[in-house]
N, C-alpha and C. Protein backbone atom coordinates (compact mmCIF):
# COMPACT_ATOMS: atom_id res chain seq x y z
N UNK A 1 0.82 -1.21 0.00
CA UNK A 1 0.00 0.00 0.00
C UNK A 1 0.86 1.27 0.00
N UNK A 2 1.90 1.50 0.33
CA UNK A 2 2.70 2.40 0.65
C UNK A 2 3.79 2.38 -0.50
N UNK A 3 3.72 1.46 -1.41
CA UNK A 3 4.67 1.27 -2.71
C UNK A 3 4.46 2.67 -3.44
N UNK A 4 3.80 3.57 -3.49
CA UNK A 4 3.44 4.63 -4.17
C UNK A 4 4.40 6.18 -3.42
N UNK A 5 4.74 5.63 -2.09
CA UNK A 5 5.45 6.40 -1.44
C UNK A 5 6.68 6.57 -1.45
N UNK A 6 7.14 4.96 -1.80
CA UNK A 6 8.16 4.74 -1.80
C UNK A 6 9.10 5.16 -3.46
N UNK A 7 8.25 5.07 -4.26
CA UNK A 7 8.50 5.35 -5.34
C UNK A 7 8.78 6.36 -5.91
N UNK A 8 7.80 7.70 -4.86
CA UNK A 8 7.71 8.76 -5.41
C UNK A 8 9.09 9.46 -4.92
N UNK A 9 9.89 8.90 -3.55
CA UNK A 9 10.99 9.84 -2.89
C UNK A 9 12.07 8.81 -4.18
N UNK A 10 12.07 7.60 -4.57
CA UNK A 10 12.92 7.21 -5.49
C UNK A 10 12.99 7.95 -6.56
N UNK A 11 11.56 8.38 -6.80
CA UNK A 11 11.47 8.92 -8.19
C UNK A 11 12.28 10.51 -8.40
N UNK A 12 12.18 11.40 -6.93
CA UNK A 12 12.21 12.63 -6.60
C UNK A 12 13.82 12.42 -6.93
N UNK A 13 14.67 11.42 -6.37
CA UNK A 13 16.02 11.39 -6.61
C UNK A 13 16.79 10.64 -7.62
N UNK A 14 15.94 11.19 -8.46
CA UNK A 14 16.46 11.00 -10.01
C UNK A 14 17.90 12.08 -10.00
N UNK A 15 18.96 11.65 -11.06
CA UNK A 15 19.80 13.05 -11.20
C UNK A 15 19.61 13.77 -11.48
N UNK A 16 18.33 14.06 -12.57
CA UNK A 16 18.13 15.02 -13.39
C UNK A 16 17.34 16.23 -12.03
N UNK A 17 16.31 15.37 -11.21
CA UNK A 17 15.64 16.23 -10.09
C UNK A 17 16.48 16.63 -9.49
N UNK A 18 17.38 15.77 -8.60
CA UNK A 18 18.13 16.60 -7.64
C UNK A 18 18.92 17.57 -8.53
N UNK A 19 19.49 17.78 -9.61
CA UNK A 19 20.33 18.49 -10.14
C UNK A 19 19.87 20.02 -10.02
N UNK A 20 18.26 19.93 -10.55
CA UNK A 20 17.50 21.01 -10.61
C UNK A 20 17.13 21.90 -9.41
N UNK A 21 16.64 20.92 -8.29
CA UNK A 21 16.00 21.45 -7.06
C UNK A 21 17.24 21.87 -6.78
N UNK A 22 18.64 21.40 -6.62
CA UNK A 22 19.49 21.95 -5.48
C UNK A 22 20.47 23.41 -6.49
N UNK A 23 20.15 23.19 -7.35
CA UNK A 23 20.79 24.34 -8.02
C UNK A 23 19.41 25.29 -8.06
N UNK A 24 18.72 25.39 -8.35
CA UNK A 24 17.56 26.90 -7.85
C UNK A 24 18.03 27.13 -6.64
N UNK A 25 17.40 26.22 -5.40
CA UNK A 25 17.94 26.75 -3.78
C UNK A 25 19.00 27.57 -4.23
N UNK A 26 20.52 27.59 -4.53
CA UNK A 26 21.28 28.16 -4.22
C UNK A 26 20.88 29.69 -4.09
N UNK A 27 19.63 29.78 -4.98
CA UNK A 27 19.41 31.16 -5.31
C UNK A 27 19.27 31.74 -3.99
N UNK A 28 17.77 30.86 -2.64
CA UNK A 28 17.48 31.26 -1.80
C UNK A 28 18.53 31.37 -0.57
N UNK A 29 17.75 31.45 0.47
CA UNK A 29 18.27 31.61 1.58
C UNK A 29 17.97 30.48 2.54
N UNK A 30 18.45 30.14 3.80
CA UNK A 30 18.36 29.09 4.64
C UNK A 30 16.43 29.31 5.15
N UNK A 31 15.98 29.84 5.03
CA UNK A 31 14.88 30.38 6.00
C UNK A 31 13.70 30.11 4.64
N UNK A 32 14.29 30.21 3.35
CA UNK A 32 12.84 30.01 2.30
C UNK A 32 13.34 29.15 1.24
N UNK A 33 14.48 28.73 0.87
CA UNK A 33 14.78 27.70 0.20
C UNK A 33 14.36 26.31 0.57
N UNK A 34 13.53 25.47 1.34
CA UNK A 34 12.32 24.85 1.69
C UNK A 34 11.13 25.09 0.35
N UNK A 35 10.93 26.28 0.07
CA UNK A 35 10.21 26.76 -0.68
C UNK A 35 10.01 26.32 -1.87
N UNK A 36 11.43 26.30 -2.65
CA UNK A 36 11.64 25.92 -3.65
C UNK A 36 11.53 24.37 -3.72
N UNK A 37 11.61 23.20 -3.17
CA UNK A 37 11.15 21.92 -3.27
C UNK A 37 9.78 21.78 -2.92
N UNK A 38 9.20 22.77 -1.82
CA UNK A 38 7.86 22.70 -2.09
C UNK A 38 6.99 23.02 -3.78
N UNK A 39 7.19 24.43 -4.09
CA UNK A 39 7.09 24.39 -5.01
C UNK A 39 7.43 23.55 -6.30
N UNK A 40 8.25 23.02 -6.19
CA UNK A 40 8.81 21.92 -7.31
C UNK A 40 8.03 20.66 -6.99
N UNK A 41 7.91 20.37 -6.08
CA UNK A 41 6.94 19.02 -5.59
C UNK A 41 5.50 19.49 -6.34
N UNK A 42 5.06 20.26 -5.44
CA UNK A 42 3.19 20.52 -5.31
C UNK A 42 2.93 20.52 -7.51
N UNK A 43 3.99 21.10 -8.00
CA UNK A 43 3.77 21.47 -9.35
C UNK A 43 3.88 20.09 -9.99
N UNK A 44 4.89 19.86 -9.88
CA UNK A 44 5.10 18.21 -10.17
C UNK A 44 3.74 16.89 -10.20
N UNK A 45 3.64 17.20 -8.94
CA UNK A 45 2.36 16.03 -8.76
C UNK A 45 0.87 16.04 -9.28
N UNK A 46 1.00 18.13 -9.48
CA UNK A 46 -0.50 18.26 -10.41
C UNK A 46 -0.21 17.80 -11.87
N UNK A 47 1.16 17.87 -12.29
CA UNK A 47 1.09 18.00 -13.39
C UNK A 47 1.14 16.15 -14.05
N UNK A 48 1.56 15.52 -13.08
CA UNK A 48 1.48 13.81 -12.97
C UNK A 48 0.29 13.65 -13.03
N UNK A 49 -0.52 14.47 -12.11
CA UNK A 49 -1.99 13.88 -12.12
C UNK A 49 -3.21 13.84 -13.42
N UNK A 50 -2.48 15.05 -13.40
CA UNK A 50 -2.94 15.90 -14.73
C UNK A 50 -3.21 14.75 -15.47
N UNK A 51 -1.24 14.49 -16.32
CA UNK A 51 -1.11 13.36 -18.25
C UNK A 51 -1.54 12.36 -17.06
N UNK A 52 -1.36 11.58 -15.93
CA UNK A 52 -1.47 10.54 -15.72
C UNK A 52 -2.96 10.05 -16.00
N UNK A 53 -3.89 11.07 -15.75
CA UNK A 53 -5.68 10.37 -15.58
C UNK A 53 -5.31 10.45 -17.36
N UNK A 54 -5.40 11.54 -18.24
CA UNK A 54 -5.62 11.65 -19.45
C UNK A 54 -4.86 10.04 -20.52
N UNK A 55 -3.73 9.93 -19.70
CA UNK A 55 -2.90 8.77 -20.39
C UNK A 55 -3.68 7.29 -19.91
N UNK A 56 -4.23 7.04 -18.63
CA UNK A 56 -5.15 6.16 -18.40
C UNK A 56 -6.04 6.24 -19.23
N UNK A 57 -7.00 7.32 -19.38
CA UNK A 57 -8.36 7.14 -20.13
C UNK A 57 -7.92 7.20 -22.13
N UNK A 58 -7.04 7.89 -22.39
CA UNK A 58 -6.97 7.94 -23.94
C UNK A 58 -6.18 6.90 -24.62
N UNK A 59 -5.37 6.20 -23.46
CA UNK A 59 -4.00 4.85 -23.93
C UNK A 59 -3.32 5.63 -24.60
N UNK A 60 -2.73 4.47 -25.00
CA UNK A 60 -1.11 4.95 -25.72
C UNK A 60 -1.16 5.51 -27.31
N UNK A 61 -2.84 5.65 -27.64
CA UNK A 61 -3.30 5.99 -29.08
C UNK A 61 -2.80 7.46 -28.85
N UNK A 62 -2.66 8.24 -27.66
CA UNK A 62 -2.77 9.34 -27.82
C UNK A 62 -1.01 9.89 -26.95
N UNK A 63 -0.60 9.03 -25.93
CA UNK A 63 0.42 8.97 -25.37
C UNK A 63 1.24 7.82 -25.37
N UNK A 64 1.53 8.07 -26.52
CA UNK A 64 2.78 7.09 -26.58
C UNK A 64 4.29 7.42 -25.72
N UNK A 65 4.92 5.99 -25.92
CA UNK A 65 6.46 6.64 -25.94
C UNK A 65 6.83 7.32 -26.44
N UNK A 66 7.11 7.54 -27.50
CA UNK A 66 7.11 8.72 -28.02
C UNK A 66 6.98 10.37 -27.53
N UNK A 67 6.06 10.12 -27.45
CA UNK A 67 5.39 11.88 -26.48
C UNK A 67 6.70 11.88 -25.30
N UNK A 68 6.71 10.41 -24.18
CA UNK A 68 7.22 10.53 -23.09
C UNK A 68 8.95 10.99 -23.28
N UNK A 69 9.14 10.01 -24.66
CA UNK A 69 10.55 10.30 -24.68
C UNK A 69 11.02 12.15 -25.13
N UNK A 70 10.13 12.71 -25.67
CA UNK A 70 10.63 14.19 -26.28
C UNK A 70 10.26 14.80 -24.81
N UNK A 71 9.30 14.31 -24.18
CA UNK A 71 9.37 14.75 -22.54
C UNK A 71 10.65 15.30 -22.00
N UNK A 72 10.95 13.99 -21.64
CA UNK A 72 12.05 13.59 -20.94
C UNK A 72 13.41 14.76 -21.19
N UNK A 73 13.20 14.45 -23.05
CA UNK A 73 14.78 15.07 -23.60
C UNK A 73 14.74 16.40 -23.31
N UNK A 74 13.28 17.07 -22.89
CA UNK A 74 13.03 18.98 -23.19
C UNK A 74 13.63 19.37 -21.63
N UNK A 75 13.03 17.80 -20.56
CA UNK A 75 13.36 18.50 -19.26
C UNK A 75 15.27 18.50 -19.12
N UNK A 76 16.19 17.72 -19.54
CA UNK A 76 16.83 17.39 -19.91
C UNK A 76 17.83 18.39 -20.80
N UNK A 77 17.13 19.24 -20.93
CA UNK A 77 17.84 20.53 -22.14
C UNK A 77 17.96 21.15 -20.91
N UNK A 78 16.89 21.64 -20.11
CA UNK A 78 16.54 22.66 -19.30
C UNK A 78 17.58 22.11 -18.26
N UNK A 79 17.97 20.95 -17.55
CA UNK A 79 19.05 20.22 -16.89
C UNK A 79 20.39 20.99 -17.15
N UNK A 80 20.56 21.19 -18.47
CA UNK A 80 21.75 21.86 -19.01
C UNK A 80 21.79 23.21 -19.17
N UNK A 81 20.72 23.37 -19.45
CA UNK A 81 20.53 25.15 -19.24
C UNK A 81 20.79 25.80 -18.11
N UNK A 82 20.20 25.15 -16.77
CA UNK A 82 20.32 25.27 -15.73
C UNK A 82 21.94 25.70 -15.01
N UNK A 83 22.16 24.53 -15.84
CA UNK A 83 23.93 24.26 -15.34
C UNK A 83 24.40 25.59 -15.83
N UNK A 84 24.30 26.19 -17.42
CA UNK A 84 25.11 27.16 -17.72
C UNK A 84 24.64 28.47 -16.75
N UNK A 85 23.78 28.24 -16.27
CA UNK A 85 23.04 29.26 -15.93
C UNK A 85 23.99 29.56 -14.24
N UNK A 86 23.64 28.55 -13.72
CA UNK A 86 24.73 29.13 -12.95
C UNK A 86 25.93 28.68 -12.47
N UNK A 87 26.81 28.44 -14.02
CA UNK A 87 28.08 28.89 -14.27
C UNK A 87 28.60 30.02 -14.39
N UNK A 88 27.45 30.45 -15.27
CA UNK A 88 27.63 32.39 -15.12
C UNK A 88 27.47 33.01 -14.16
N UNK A 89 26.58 32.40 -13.05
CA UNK A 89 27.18 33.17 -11.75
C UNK A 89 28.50 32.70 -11.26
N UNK A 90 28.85 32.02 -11.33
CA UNK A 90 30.21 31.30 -10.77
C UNK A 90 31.05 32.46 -11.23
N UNK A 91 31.02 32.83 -12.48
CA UNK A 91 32.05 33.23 -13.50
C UNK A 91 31.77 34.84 -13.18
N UNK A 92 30.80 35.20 -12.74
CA UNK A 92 31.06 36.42 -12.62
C UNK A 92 30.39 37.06 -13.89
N UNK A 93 29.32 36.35 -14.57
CA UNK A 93 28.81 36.97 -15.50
C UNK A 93 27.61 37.57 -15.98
N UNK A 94 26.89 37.00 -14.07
CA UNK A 94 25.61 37.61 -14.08
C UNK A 94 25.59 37.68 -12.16
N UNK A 95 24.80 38.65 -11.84
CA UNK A 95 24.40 38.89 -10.80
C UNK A 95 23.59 37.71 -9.57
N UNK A 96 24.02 36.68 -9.00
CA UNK A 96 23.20 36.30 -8.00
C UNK A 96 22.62 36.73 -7.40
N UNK A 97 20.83 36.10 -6.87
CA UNK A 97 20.10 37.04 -6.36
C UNK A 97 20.99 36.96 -4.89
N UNK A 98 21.34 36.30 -4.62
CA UNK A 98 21.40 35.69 -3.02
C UNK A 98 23.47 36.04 -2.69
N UNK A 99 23.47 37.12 -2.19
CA UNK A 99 25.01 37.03 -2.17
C UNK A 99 25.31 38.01 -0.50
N UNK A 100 26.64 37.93 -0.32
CA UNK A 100 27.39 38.74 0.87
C UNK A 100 27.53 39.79 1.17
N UNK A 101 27.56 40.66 1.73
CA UNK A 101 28.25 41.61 2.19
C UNK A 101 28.87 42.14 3.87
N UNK A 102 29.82 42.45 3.81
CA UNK A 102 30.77 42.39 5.42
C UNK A 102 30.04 43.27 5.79
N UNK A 103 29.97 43.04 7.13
CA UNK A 103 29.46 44.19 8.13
C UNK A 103 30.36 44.21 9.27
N UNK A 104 30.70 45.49 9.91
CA UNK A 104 31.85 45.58 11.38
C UNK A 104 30.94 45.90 12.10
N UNK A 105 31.62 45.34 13.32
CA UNK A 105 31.20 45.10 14.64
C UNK A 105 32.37 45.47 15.39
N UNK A 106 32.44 46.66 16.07
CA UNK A 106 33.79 46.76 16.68
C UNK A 106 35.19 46.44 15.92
N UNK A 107 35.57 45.83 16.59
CA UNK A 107 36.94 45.34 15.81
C UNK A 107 36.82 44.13 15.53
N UNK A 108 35.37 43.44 15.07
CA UNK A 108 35.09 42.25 14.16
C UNK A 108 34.57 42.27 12.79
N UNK A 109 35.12 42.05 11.95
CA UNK A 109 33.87 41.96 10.99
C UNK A 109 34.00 40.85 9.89
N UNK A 110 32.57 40.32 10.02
CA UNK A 110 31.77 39.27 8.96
C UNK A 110 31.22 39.72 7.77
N UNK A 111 30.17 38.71 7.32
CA UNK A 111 29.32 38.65 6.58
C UNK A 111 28.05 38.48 6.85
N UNK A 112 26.80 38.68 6.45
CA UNK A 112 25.22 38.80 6.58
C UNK A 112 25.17 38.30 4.96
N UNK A 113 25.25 36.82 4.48
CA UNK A 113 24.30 36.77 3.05
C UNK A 113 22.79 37.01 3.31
N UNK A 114 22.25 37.11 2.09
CA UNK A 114 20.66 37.74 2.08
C UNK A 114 20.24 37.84 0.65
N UNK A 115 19.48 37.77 0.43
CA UNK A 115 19.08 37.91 -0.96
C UNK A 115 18.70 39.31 -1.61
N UNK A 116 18.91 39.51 -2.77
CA UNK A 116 18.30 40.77 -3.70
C UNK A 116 17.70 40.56 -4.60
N UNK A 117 16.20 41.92 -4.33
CA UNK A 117 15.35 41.66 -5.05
C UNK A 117 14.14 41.04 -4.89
N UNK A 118 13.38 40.31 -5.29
CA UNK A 118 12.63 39.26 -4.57
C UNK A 118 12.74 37.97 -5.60
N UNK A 119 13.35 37.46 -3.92
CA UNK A 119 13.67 36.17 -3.85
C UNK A 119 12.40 34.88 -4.42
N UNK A 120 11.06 34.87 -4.32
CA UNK A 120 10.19 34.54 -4.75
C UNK A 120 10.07 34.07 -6.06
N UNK A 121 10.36 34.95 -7.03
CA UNK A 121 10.68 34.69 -8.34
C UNK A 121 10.95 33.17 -8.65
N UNK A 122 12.01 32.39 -7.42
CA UNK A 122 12.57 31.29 -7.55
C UNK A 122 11.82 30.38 -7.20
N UNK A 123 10.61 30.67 -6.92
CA UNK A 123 9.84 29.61 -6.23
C UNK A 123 8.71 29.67 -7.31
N UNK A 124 8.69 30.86 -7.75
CA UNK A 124 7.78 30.40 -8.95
C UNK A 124 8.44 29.60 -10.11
N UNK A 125 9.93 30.28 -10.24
CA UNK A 125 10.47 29.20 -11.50
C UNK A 125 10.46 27.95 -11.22
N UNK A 126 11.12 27.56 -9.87
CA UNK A 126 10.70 25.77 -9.30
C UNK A 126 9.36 25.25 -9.63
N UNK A 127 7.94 26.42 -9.20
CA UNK A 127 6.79 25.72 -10.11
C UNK A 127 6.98 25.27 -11.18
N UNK A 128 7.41 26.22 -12.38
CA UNK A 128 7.02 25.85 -13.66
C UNK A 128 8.52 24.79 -13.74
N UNK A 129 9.28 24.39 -13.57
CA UNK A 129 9.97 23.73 -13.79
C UNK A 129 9.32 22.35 -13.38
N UNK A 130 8.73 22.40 -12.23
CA UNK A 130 8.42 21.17 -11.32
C UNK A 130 7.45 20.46 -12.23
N UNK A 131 6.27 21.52 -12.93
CA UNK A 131 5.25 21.09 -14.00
C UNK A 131 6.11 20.44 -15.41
N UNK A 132 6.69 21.13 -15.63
CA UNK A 132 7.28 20.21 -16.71
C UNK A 132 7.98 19.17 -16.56
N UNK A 133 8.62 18.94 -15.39
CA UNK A 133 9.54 17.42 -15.34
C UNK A 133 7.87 16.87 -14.80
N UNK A 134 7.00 17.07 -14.63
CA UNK A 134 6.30 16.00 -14.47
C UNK A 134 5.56 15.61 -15.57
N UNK A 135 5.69 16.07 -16.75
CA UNK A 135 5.37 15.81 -18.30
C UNK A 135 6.00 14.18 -18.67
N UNK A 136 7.68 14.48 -17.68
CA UNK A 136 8.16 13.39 -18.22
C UNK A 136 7.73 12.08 -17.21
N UNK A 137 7.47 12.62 -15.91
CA UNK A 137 6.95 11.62 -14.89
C UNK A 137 6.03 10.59 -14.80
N UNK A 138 5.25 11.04 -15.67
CA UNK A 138 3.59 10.29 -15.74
C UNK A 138 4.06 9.23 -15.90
N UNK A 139 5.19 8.51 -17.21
CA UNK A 139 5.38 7.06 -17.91
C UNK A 139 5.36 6.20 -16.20
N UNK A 140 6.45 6.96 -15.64
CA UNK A 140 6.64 5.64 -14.29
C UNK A 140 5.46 5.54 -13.56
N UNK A 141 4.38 6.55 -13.40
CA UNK A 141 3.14 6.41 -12.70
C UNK A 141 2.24 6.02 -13.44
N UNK A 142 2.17 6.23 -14.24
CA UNK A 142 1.13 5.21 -15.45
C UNK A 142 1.39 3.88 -15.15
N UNK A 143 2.97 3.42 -15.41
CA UNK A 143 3.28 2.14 -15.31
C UNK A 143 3.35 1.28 -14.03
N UNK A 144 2.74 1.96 -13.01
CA UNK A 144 2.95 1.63 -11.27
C UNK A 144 1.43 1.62 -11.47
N UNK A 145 0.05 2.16 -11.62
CA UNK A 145 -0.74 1.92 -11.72
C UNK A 145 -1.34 0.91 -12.64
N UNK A 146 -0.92 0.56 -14.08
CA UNK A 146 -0.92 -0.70 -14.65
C UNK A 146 -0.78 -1.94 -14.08
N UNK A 147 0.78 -1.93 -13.67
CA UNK A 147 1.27 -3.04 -12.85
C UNK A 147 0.95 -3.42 -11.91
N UNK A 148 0.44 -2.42 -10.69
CA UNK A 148 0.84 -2.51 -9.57
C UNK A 148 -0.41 -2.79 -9.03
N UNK A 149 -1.45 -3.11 -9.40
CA UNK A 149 -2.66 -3.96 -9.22
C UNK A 149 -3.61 -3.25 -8.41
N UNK A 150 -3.37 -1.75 -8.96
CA UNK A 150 -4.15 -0.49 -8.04
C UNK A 150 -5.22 -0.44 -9.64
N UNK A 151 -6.43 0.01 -9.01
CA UNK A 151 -7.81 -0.24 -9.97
C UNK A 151 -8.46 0.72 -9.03
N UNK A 152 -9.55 1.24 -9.37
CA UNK A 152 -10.44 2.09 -9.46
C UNK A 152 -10.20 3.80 -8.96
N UNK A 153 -11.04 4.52 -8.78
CA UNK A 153 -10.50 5.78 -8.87
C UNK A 153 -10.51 6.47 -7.58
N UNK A 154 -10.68 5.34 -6.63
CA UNK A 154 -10.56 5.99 -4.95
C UNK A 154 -9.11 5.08 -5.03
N UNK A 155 -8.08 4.56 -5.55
CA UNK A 155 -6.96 3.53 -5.43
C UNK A 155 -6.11 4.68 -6.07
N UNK A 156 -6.76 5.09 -7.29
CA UNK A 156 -5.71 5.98 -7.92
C UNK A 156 -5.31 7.13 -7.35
N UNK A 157 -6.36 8.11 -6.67
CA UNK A 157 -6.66 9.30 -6.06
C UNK A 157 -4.98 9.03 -4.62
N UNK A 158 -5.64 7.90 -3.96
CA UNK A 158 -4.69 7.58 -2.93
C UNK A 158 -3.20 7.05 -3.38
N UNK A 159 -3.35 6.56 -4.41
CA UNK A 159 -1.50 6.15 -4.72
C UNK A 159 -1.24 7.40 -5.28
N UNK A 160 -1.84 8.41 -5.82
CA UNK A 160 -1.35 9.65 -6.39
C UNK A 160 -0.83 10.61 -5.27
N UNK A 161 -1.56 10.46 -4.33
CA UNK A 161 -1.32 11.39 -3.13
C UNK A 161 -0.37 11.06 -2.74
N UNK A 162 0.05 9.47 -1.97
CA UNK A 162 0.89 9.07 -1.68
C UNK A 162 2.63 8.90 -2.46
N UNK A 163 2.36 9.36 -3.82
CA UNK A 163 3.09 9.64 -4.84
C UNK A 163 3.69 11.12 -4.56
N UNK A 164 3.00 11.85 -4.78
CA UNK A 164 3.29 13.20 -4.66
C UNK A 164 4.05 13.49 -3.53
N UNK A 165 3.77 13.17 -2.09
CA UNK A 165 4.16 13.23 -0.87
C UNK A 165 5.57 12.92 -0.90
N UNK A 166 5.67 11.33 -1.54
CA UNK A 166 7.14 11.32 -1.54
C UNK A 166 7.75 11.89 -2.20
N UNK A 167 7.38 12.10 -3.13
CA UNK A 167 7.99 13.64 -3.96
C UNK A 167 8.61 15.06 -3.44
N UNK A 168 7.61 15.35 -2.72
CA UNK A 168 7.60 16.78 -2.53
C UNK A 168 7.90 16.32 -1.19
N UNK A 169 8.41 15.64 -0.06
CA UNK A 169 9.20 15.35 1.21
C UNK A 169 10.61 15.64 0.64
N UNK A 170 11.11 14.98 -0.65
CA UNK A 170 12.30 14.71 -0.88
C UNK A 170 12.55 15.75 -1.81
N UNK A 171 11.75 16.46 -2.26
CA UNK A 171 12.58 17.30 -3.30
C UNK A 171 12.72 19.12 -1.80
N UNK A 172 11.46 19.15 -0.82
CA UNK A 172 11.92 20.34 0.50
C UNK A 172 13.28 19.76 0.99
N UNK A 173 13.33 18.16 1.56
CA UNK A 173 14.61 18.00 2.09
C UNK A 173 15.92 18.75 1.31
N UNK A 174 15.63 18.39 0.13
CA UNK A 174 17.26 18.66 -0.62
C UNK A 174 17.33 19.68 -1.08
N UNK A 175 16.18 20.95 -1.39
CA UNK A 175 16.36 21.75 -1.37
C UNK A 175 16.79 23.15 0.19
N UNK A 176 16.30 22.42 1.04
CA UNK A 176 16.60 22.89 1.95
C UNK A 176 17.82 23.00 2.40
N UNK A 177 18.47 22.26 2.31
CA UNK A 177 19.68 21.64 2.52
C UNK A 177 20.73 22.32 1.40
N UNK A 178 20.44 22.51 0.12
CA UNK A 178 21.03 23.01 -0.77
C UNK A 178 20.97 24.86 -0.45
N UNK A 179 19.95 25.36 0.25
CA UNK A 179 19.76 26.45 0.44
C UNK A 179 20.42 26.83 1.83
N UNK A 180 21.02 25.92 2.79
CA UNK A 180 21.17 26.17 4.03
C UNK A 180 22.98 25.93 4.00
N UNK A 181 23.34 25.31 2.98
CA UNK A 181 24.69 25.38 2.82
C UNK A 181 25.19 26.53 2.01
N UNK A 182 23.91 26.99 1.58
CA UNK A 182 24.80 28.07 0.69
C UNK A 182 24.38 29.61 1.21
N UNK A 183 23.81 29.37 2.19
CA UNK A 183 23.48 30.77 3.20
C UNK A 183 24.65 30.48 4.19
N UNK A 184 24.75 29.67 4.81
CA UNK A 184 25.44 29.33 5.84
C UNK A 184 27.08 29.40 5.43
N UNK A 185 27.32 29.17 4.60
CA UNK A 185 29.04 29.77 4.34
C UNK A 185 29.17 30.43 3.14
N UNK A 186 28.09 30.58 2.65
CA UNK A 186 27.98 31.52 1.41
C UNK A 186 28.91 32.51 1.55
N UNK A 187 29.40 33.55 3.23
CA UNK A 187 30.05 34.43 3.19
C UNK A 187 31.34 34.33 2.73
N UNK A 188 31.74 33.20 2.92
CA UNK A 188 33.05 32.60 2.89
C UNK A 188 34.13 32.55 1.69
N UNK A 189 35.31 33.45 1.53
CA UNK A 189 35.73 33.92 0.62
C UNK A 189 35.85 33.32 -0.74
N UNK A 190 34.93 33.23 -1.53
CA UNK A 190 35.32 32.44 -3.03
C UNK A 190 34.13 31.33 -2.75
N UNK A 191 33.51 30.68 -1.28
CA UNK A 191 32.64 29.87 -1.52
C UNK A 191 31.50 29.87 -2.41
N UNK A 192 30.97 31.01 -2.53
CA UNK A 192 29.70 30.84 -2.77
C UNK A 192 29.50 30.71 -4.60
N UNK A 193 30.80 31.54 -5.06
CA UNK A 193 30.98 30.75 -6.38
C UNK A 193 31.77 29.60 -6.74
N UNK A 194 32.38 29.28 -5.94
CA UNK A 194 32.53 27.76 -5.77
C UNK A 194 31.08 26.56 -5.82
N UNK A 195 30.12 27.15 -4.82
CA UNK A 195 29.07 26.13 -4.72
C UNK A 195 28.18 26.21 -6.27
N UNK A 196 27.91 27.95 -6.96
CA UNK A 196 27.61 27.98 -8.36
C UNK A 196 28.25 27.36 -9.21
N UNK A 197 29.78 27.25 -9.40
CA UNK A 197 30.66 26.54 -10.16
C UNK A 197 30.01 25.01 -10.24
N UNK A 198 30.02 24.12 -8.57
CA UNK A 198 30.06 22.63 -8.65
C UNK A 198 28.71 22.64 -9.05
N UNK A 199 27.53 23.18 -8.90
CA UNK A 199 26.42 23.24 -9.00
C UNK A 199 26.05 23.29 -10.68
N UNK A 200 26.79 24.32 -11.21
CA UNK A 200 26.27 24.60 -12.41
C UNK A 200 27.11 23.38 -13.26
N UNK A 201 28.72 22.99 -13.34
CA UNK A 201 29.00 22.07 -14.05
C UNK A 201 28.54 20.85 -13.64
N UNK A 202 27.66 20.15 -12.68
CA UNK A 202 27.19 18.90 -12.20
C UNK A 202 25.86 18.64 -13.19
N UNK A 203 24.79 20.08 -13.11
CA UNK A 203 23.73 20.38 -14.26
C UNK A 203 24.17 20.19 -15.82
N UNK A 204 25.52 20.77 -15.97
CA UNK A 204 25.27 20.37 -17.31
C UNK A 204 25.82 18.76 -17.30
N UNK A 205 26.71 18.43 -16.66
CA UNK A 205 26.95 17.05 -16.94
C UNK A 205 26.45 16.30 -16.69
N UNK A 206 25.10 16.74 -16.06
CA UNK A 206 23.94 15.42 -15.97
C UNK A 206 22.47 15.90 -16.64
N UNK A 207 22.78 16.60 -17.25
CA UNK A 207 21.91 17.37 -18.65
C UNK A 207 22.57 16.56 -20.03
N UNK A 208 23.50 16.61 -20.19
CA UNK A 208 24.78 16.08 -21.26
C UNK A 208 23.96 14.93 -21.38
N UNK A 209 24.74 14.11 -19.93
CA UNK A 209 25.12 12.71 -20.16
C UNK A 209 24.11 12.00 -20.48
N UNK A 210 22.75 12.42 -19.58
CA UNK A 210 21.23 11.91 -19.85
C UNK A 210 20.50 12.46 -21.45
N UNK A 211 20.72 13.41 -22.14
CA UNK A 211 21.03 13.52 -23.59
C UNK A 211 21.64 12.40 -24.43
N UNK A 212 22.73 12.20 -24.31
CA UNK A 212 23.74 11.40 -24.63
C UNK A 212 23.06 9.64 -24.71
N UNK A 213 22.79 9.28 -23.24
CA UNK A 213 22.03 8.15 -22.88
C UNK A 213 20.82 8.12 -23.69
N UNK A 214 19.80 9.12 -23.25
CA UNK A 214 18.71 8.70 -24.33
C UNK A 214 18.48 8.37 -25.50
């Protein structure tokens, strides 16, 4: 009964997901980067629910492989886009919303990161991002409801929920986490384009390679 749960935090830690969720966070801050896997979840699971009922009721006359595979390859571009995207912050070639500045304290002085601008923006792009990788999602939930000997539409309603959940548990964890390391020593001289650097070349090389593979 709980196979739908389990699937969905498997499903959430795909490379291509984590690649995405933890490179947006960087944008946020420790306190709303949570946000951004929420948002990437909640979008995700409408948008599963969405092709998933339509791909049940129309079959494969109307959703084929086909459809799923140009899915897959568009979220997959955006994997790589992502990456260049913030390489150029790494590089110094575009503005991060989320960056440092020293402040003194007597004869101490740190850093306060914080974001510029509104930070929000990122939680809406995690929506629409979250909706489209779930374009490519439906095939494995289609195929867990086929298989998996779940039938009627109070079975589906509940493995969907239970789908989503693990989803969107695992995509707040790692975004949180991606947002709390990069607030938390973000001040730290050269870190924080360091974390854009590993962040953005990890996106494209698992944008690439999953290109490449397909």
């Amino acid at each position: 009964m709980l196979l739908p749960l389990y699937l969905g935090c498997l499903h959430a830690m795909e490379p291509d997901h984590v690649a995405v969720v933890t490179g947006v966070s960087l944008e946020g801050d420790r306190r709303t980067a949570w946000k951004v896997g929420l948002a990437f979840g909640l979008s995700h699971m409408l948008a599963v629910a969405l092709l998933a009922a339509l791909a049940l009721l129309a079959g494969h006359a109307v959703f084929g492989d086909a459809f799923f595979d140009w899915m897959d390859r568009g979220a997959w571009v955006l994997v790589a886009l992502l990456g260049l995207w913030n390489l150029a912050a790494a590089f110094g070639w575009r503005k991060a919303a989320f960056h440092a500045h020293p402040h003194a304290h007597g004869a101490l002085t740190h850093t306060h990161p914080h974001e510029e601008g509104h930070g929000h923006r990122f939680h809406h792009s995690a929506a629409w991002l979250g909706a489209f990788f779930g374009l490519g999602g439906v095939r494995g939930f289609t195929a867990l409801m086929q298989h998996g000997g779940i039938h009627g539409s109070l079975a589906f309603a509940f493995a969907l929920l239970l789908f989503g959940l693990g989803i969107t548990a695992m995509f707040i964890t790692l975004s949180a986490a991606s947002g709390w390391i990069a607030s938390k020593l973000g001040g730290l001289r050269g870190f924080r384009r360091l974390l854009f650097a590993a962040s953005g070349a990890g996106n494209l090389a698992v944008g690439i390679w999953l290109l490449l593979k397909g």
